[in-house]
PDB file of N, CA and C in Angstrom:
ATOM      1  N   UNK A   1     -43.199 108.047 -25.098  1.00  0.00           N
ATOM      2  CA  UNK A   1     -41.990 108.265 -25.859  1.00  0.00           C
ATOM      3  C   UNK A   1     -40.773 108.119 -24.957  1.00  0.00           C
ATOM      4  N   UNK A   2     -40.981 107.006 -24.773  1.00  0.00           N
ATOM      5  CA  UNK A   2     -39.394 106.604 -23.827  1.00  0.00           C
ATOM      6  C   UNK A   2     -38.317 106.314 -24.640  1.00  0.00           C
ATOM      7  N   UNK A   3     -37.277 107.201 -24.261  1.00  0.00           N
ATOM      8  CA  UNK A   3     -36.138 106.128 -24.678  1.00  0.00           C
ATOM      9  C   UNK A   3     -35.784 104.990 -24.689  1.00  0.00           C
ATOM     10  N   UNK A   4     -35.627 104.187 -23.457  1.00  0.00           N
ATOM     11  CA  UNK A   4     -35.002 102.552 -23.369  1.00  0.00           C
ATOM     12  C   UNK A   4     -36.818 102.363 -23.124  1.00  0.00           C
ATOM     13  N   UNK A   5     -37.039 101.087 -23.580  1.00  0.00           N
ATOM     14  CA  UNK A   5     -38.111 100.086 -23.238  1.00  0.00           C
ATOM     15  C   UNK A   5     -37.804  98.578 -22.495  1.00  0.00           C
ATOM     16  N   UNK A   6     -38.896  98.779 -21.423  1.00  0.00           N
ATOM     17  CA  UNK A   6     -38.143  97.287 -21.014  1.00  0.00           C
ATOM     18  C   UNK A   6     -38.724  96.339 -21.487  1.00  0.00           C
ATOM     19  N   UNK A   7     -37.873  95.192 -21.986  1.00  0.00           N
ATOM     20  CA  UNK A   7     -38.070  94.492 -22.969  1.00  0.00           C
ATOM     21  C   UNK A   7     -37.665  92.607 -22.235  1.00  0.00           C
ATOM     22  N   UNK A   8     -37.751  92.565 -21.125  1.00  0.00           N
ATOM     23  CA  UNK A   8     -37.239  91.357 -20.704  1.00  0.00           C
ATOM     24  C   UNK A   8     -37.405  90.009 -21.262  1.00  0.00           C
ATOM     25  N   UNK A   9     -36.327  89.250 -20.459  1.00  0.00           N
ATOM     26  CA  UNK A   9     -36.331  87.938 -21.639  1.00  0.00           C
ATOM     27  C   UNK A   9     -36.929  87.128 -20.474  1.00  0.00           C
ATOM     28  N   UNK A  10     -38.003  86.694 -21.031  1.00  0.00           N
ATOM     29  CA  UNK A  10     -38.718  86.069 -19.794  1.00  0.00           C
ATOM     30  C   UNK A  10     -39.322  84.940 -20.263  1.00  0.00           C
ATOM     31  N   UNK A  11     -40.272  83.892 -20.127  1.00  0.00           N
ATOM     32  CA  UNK A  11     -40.777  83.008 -20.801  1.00  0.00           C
ATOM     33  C   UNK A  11     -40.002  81.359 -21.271  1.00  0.00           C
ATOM     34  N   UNK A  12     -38.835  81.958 -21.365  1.00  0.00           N
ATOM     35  CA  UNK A  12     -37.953  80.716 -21.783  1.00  0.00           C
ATOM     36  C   UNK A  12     -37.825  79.405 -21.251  1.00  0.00           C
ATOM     37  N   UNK A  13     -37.320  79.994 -20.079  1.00  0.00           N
ATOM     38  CA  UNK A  13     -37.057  78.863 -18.691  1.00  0.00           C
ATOM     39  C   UNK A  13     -37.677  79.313 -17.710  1.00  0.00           C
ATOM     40  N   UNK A  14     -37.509  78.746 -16.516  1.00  0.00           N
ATOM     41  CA  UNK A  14     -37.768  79.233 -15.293  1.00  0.00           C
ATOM     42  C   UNK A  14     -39.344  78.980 -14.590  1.00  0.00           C
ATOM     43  N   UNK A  15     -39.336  80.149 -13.831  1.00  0.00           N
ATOM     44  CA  UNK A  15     -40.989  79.640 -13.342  1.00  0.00           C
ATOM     45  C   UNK A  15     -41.824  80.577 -14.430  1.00  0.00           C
ATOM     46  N   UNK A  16     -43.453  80.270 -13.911  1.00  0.00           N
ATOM     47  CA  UNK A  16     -44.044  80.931 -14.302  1.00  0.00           C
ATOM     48  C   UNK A  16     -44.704  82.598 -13.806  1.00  0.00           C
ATOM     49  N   UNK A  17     -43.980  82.898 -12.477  1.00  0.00           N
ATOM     50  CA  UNK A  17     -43.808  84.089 -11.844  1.00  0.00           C
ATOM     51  C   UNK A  17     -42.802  84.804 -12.931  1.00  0.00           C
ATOM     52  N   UNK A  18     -41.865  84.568 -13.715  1.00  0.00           N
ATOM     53  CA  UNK A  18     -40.979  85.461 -14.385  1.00  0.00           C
ATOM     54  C   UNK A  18     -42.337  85.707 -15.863  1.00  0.00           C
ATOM     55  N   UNK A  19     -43.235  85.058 -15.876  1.00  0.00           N
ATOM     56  CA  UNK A  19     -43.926  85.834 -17.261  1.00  0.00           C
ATOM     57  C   UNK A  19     -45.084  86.728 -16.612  1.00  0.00           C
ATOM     58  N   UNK A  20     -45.225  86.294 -14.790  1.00  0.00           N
ATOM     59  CA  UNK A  20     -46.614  87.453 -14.519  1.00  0.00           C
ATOM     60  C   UNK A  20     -45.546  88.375 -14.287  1.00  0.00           C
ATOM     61  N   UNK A  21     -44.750  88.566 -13.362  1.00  0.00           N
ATOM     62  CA  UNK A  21     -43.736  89.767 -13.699  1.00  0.00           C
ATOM     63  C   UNK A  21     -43.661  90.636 -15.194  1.00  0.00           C
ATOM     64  N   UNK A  22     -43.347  90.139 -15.912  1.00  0.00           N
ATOM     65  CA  UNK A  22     -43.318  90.651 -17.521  1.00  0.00           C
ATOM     66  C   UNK A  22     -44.737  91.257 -17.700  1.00  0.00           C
ATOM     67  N   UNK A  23     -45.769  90.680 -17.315  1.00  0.00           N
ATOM     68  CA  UNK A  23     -46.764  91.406 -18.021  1.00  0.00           C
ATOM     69  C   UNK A  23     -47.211  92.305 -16.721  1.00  0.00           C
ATOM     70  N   UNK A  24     -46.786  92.555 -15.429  1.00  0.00           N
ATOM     71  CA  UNK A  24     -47.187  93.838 -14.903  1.00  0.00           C
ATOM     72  C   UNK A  24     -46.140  95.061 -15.068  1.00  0.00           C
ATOM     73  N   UNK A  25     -45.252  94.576 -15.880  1.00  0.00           N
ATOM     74  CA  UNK A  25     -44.236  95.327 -15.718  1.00  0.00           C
ATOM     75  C   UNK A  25     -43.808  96.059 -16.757  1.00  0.00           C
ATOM     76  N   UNK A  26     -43.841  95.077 -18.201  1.00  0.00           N
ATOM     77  CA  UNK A  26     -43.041  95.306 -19.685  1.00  0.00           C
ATOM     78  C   UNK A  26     -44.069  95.503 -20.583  1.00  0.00           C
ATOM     79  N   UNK A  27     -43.419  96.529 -21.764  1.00  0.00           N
ATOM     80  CA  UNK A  27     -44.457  96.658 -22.846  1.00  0.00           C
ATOM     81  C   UNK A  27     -44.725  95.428 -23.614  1.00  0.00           C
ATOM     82  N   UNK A  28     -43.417  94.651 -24.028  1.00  0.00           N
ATOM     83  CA  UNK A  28     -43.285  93.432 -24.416  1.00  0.00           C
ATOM     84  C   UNK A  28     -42.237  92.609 -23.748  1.00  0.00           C
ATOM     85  N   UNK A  29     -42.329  91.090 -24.221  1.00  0.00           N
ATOM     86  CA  UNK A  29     -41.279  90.299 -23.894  1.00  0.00           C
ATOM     87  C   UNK A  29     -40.799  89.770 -24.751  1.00  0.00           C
ATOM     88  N   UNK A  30     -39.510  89.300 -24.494  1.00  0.00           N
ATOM     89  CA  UNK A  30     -38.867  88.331 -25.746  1.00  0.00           C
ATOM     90  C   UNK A  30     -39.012  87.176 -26.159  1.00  0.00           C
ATOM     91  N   UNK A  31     -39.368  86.291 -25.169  1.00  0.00           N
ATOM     92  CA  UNK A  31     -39.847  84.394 -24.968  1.00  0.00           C
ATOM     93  C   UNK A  31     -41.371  84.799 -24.278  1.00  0.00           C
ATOM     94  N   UNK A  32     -41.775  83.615 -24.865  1.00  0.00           N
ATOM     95  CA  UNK A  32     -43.410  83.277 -24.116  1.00  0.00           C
ATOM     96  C   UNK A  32     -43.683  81.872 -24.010  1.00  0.00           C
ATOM     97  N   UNK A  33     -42.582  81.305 -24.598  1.00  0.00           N
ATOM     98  CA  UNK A  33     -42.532  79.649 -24.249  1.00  0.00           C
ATOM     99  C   UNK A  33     -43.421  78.839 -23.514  1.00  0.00           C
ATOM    100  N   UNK A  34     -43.329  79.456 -22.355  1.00  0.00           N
ATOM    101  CA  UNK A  34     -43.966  78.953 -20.971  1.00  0.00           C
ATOM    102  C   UNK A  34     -45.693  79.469 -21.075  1.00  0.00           C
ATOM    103  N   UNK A  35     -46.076  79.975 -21.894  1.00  0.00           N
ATOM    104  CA  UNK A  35     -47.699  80.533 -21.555  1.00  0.00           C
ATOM    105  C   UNK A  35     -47.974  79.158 -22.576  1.00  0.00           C
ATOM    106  N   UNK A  36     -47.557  78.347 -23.147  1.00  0.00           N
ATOM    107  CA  UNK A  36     -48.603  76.986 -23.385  1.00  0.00           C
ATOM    108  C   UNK A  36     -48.512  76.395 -22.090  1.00  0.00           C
ATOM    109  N   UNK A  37     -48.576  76.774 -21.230  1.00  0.00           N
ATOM    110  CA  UNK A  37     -48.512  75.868 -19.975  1.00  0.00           C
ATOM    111  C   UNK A  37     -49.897  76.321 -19.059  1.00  0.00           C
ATOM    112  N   UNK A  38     -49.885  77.435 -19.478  1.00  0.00           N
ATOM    113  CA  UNK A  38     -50.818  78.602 -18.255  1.00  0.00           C
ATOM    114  C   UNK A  38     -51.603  79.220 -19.106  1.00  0.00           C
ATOM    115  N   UNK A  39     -52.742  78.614 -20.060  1.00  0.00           N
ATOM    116  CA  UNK A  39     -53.549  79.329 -20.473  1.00  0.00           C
ATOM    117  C   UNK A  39     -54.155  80.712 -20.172  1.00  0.00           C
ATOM    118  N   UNK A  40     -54.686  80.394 -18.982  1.00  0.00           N
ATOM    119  CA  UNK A  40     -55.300  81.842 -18.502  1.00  0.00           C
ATOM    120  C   UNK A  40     -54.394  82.950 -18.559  1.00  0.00           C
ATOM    121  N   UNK A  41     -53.118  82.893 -18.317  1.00  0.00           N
ATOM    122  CA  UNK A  41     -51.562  84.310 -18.561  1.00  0.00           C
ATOM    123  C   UNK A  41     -51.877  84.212 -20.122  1.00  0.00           C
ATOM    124  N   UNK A  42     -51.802  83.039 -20.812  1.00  0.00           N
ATOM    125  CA  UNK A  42     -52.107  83.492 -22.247  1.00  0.00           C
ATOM    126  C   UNK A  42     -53.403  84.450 -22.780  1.00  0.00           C
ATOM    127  N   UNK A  43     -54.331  84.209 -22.330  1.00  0.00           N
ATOM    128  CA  UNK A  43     -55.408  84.917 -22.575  1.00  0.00           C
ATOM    129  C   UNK A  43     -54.818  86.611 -22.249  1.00  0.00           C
ATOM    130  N   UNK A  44     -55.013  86.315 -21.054  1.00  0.00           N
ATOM    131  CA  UNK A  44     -54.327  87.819 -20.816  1.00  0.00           C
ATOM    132  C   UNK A  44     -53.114  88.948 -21.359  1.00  0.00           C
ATOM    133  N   UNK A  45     -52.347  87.677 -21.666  1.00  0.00           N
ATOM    134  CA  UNK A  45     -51.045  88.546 -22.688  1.00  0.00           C
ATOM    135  C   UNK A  45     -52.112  89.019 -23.948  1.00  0.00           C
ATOM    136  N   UNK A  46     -53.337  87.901 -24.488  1.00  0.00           N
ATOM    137  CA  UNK A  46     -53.712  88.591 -25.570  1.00  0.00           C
ATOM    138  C   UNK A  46     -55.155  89.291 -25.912  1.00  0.00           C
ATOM    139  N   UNK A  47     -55.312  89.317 -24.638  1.00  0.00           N
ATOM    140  CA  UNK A  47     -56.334  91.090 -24.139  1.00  0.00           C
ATOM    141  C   UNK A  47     -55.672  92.384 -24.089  1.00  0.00           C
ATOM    142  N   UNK A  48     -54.711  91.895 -23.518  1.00  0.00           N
ATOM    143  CA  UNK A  48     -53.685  93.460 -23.366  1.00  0.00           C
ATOM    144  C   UNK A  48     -53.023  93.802 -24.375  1.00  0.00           C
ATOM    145  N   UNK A  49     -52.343  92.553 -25.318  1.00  0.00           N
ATOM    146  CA  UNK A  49     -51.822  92.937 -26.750  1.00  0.00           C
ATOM    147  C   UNK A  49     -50.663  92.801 -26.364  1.00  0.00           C
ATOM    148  N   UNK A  50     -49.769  92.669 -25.134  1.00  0.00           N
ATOM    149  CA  UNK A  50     -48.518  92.225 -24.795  1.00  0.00           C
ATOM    150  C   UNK A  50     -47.416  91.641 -26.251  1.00  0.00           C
ATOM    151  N   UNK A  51     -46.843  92.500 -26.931  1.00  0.00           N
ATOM    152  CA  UNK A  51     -46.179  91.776 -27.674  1.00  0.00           C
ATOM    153  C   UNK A  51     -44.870  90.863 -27.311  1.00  0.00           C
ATOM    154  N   UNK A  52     -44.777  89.958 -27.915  1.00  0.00           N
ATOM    155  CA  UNK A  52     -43.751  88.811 -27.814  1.00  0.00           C
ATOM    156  C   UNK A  52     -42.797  88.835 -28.828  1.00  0.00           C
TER     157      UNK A  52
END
């Protein structure tokens, strides 16, 4: 029961270190753009349930 959630905008652009960041870090993220690139981070966002 947190107040603020971190919610980063990650996925969009950039590398693919800004979406393993997001998932050791955030309950969810805002972009996931970039996980058709990196299957295996995809799998994993959807073992853990990582919402997007």
């Amino acid at each position: 029961m947190n107040t603020f959630v971190l919610r980063p905008h990650c996925g969009e652009a950039g590398s693919i270190q800004h979406l393993v960041t997001g998932f050791l870090l955030a309950e969810n993220i805002s972009h996931g753009l970039l996980l058709r690139k990196a299957p295996v981070l995809q799998f994993l966002y959807y073992l853990a349930q990582v919402c997007m």
